[in-house]
Every structure is written in structure tokens, then in C-alpha cells.
C-alpha atoms as a PDB file:
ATOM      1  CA  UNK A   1      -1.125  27.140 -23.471  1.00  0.00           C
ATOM      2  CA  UNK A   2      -0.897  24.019 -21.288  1.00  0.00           C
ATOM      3  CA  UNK A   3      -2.081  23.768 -17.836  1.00  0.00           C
ATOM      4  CA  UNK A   4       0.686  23.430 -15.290  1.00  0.00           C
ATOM      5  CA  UNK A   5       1.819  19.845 -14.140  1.00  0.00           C
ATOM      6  CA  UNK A   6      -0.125  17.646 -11.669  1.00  0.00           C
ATOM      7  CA  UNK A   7       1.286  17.148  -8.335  1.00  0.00           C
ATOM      8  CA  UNK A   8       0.677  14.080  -6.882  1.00  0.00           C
ATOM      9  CA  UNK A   9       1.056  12.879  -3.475  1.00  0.00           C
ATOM     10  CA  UNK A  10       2.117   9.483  -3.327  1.00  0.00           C
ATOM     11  CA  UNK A  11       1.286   7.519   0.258  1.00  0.00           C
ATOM     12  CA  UNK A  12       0.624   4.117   2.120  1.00  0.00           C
ATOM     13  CA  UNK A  13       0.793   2.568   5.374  1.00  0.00           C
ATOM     14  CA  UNK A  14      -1.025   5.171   7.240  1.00  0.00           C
ATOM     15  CA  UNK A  15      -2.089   3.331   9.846  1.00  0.00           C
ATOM     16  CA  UNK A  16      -4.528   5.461  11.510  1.00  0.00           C
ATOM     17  CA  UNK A  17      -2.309   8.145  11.655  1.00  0.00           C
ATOM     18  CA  UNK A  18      -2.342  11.030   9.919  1.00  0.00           C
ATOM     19  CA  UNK A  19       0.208  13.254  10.539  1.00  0.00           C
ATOM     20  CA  UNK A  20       0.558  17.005  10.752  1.00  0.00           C
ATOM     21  CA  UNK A  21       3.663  17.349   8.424  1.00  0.00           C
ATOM     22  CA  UNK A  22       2.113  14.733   6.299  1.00  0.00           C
ATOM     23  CA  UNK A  23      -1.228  16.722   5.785  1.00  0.00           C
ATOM     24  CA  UNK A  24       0.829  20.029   4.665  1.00  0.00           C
ATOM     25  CA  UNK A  25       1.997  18.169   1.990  1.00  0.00           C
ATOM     26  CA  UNK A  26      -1.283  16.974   1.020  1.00  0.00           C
ATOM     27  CA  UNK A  27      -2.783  20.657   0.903  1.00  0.00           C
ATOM     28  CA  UNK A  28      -0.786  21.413  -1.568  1.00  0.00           C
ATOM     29  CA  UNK A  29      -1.237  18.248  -4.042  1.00  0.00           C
ATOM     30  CA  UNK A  30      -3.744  18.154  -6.871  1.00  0.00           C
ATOM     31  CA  UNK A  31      -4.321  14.128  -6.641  1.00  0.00           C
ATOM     32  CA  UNK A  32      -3.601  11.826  -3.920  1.00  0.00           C
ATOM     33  CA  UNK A  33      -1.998   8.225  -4.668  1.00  0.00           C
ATOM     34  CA  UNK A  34      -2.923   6.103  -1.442  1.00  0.00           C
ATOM     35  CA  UNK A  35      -1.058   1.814  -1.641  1.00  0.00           C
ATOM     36  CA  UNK A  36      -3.230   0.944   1.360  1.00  0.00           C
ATOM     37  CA  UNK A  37      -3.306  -0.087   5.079  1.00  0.00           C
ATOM     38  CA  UNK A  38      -5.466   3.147   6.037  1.00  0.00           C
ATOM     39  CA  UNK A  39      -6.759   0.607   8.879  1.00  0.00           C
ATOM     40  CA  UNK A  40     -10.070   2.784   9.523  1.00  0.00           C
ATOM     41  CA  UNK A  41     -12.540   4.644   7.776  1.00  0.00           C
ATOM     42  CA  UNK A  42     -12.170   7.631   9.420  1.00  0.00           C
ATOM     43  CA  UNK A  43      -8.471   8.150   8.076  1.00  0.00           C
ATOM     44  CA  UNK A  44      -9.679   7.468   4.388  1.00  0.00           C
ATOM     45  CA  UNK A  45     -12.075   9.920   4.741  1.00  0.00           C
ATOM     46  CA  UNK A  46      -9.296  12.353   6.310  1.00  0.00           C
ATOM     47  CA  UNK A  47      -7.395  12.031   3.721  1.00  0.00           C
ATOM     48  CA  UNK A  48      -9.974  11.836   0.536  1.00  0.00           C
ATOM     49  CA  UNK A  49     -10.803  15.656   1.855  1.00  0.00           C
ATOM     50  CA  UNK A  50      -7.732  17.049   0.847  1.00  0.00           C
ATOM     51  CA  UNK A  51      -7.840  16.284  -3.375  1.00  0.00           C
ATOM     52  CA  UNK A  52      -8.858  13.782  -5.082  1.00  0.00           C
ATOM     53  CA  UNK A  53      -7.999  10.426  -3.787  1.00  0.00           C
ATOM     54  CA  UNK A  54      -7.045   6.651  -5.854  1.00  0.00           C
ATOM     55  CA  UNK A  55      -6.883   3.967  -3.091  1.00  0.00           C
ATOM     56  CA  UNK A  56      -6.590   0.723  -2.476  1.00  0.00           C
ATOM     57  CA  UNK A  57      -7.121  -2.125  -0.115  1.00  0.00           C
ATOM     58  CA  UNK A  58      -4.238  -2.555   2.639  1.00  0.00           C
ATOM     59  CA  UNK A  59      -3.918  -6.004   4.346  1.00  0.00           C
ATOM     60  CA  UNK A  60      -5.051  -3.677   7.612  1.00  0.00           C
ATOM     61  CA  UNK A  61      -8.182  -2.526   5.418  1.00  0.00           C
ATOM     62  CA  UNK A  62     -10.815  -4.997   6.414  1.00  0.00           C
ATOM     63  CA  UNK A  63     -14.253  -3.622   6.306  1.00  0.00           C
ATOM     64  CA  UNK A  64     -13.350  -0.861   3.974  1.00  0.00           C
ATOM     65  CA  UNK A  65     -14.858  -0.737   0.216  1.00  0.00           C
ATOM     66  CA  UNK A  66     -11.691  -0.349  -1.421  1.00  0.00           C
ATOM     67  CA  UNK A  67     -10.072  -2.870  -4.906  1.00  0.00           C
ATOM     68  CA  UNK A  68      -7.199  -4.884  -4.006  1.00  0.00           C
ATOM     69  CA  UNK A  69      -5.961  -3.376  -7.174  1.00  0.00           C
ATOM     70  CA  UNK A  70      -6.608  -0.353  -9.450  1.00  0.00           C
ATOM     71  CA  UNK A  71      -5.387   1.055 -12.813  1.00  0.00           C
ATOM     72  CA  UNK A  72      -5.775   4.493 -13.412  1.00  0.00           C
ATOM     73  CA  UNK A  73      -4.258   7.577 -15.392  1.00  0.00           C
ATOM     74  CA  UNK A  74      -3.008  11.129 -14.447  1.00  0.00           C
ATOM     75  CA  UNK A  75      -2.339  12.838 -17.585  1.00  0.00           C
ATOM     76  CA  UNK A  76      -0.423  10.828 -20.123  1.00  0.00           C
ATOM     77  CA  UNK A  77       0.914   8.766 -17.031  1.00  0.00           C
ATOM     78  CA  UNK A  78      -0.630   4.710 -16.661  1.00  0.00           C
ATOM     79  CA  UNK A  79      -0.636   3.215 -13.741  1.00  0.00           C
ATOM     80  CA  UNK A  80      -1.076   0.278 -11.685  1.00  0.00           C
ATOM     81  CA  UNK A  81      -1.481  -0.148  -8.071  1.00  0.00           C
ATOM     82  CA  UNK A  82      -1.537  -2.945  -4.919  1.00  0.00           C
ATOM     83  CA  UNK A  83      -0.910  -3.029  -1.315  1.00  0.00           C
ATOM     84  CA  UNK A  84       1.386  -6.027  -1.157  1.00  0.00           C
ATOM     85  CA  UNK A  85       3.817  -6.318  -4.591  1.00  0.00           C
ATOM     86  CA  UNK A  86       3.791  -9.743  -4.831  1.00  0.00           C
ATOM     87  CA  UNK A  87      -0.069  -9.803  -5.494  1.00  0.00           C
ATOM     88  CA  UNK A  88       0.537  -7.002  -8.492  1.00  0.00           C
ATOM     89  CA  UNK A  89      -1.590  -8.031 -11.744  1.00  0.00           C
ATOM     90  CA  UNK A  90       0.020  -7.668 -15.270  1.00  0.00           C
ATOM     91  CA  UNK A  91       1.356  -4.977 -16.029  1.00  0.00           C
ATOM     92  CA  UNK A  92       0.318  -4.201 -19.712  1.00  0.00           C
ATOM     93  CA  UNK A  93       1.227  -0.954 -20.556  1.00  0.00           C
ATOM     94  CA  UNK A  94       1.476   0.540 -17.327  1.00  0.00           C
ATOM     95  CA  UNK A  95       3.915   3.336 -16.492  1.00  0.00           C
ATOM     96  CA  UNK A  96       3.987   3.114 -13.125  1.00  0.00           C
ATOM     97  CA  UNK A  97       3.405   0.074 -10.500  1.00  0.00           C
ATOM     98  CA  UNK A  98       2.851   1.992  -7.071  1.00  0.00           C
ATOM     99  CA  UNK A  99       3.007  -0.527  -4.332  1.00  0.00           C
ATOM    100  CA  UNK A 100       3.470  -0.259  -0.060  1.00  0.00           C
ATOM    101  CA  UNK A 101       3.040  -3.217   2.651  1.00  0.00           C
ATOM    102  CA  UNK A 102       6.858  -3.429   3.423  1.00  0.00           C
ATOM    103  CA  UNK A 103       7.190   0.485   4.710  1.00  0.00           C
ATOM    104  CA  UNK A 104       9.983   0.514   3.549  1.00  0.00           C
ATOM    105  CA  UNK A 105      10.936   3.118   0.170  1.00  0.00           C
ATOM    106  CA  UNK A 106      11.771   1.743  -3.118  1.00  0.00           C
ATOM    107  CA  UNK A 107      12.062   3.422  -6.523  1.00  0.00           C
ATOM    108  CA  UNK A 108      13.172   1.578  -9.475  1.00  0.00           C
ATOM    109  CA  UNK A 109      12.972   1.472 -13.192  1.00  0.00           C
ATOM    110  CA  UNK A 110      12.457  -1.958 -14.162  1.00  0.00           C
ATOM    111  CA  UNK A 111      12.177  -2.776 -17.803  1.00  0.00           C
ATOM    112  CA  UNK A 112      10.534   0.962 -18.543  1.00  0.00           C
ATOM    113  CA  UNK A 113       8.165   0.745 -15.766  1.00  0.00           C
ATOM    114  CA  UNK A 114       8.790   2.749 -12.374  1.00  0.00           C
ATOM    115  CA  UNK A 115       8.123   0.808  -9.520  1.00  0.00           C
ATOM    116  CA  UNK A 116       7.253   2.493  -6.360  1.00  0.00           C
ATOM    117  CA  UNK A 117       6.806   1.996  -2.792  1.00  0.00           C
ATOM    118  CA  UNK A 118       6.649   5.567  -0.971  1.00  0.00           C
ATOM    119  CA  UNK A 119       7.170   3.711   2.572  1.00  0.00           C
ATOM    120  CA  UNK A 120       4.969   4.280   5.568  1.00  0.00           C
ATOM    121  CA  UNK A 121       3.862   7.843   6.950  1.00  0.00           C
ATOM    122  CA  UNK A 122       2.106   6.707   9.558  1.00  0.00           C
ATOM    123  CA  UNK A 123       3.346   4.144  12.033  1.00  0.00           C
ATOM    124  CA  UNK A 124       7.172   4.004  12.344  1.00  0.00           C
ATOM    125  CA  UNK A 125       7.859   0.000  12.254  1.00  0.00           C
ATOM    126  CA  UNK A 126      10.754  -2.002  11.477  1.00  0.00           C
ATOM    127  CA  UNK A 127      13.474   0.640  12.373  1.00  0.00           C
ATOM    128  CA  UNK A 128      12.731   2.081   8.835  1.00  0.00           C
ATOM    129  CA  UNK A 129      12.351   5.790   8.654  1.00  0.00           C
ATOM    130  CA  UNK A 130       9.041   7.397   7.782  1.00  0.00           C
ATOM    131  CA  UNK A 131       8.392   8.614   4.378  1.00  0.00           C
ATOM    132  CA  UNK A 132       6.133  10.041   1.512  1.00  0.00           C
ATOM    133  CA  UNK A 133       6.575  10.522  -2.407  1.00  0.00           C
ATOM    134  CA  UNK A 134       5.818  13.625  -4.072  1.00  0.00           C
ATOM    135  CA  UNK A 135       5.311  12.915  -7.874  1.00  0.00           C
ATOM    136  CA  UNK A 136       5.275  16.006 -10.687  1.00  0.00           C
ATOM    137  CA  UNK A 137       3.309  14.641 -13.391  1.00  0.00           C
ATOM    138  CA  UNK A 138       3.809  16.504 -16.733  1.00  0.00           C
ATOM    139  CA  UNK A 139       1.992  14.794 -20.088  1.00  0.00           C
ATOM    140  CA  UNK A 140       3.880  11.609 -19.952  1.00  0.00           C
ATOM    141  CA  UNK A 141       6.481  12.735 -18.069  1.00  0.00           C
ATOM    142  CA  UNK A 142       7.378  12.677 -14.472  1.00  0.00           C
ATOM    143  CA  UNK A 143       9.438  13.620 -11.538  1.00  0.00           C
ATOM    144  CA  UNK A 144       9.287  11.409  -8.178  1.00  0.00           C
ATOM    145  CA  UNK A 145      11.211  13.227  -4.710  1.00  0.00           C
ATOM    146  CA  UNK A 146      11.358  11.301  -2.011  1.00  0.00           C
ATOM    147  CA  UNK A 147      10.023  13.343   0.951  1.00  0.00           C
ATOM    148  CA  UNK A 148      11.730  12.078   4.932  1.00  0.00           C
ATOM    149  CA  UNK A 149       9.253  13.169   7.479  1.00  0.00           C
ATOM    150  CA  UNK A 150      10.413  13.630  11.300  1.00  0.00           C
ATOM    151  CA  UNK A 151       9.145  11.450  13.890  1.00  0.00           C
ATOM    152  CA  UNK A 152       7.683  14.568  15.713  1.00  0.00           C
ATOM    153  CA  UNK A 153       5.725  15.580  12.430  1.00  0.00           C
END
């Protein structure tokens, strides 16, 4: 009998801020998918406590001993991961390209690959709402919801 699906927390743009409603969501994850701009080491280590974490290097990240970029798999799923998309590597045979920088959420299939930006949770900036992706993982297959956190949470 197979295990039950991986649920995956899907993040960026933290900012040093690491909200209350955010970290219920992260209690209840299995993995957590972080695109950067953590801006201390403190909030890395925040989050990392919570399940196990994939990171990588924000723009806000200096100091911190994260990759710029980072391939990885959870379950049958490949993927590939920046802060900034425009500095995302070839794809090869990724699944997913998980991306942040702009804050702002995006979720595409493009040519057979899902591209993803969860938005910020931290900071609010730009006038864009804050957000998070939750992301059920099942052998190859997967589900993404958007999550829209409150400015209070």
C-alpha cells in the first residue's frame, strides 16, 4: 500500500518575516519549497525547523550559504529552482521551475513544465497581495492551491 501524498509548502520573499498564519501552514507540510530573499539567518533557520527545507539564494540573501539555483525531486516530481526567473538554468527534464523575486503569484504550464512563483509572505510590496502555495505531490502527479494570507496574519 502506498504512503499518502507529500505536502509541500511552497514560499519566497520572506523578508524577515515570518508570519503567524504562514507558520500554521508550515506545521502541517511534510517538505518546505523556499525561492529566496529570507534576508537573515535567523528566518532560515525559523523556517528549516518546521520540515525539511530546499532553499535558495534571494537577491536579499547576502551572507547566507545558500545555491543561486537547485534541482531536486519530491517523489516522481523534478524540479528546478531560482530567486529571480530570468537567471533560471536549463530546464532538462524538469517538472517544475519554482521561481519568486517579483512577489507577485504566477502559475503556468509552459510547454509541460509548471512554472511557479508562490508570491511574497512576508513583506507586502508593490500593492500585490500576500501569498503562499500549497503543493500535493502524489508519484508524478500534483496539485498546486494558491493560499491568500491576511495582512493581520
Amino acid at each position: 500500500m502506498r504512503a499518502l501524498a507529500t505536502l509541500a509548502a511552497v514560499i519566497s520573499d520572506t523578508h524577515g518575516v515570518l508570519r503567524p498564519q504562514v507558520i500554521q501552514y508550515l506545521k502541517i507540510c511534510d517538505v518546505i519549497i523556499h525561492a529566496g530573499d529570507f534576508d537573515d539567518q535567523e528566518t532560515l533557520d525559523s523556517i528549516a525547523e518546521y520540515a525539511p527545507l530546499y532553499a535558495v539564494r534571494g537577491n536579499n540573501d547576502w551572507g547566507l550559504k545558500l545555491p543561486s539555483a537547485l534541482r531536486f525531486r519530491i517523489e516522481g516530481l523534478k524540479f528546478v529552482m531560482v530567486h529571480n526567473r530570468i537567471t533560471m538554468p536549463e530546464l532538462q527534464d524538469a517538472d517544475v521551475a519554482v521561481f519568486g523575486h517579483s512577489h507577485r503569484y504566477y502559475c503556468r504550464d509552459e510547454n509541460g513544465v509548471l512554472w511557479l512563483n508562490p508570491g511574497s509572505c512576508g513583506r507586502r510590496r508593490f500593492g500585490l497581495e500576500l501569498s503562499l502555495v500549497l503543493m500535493r505531490i502524489d508519484g508524478i502527479s500534483r496539485t498546486v492551491e494558491k493560499v491568500s494570507l491576511s495582512e493581520r496574519g
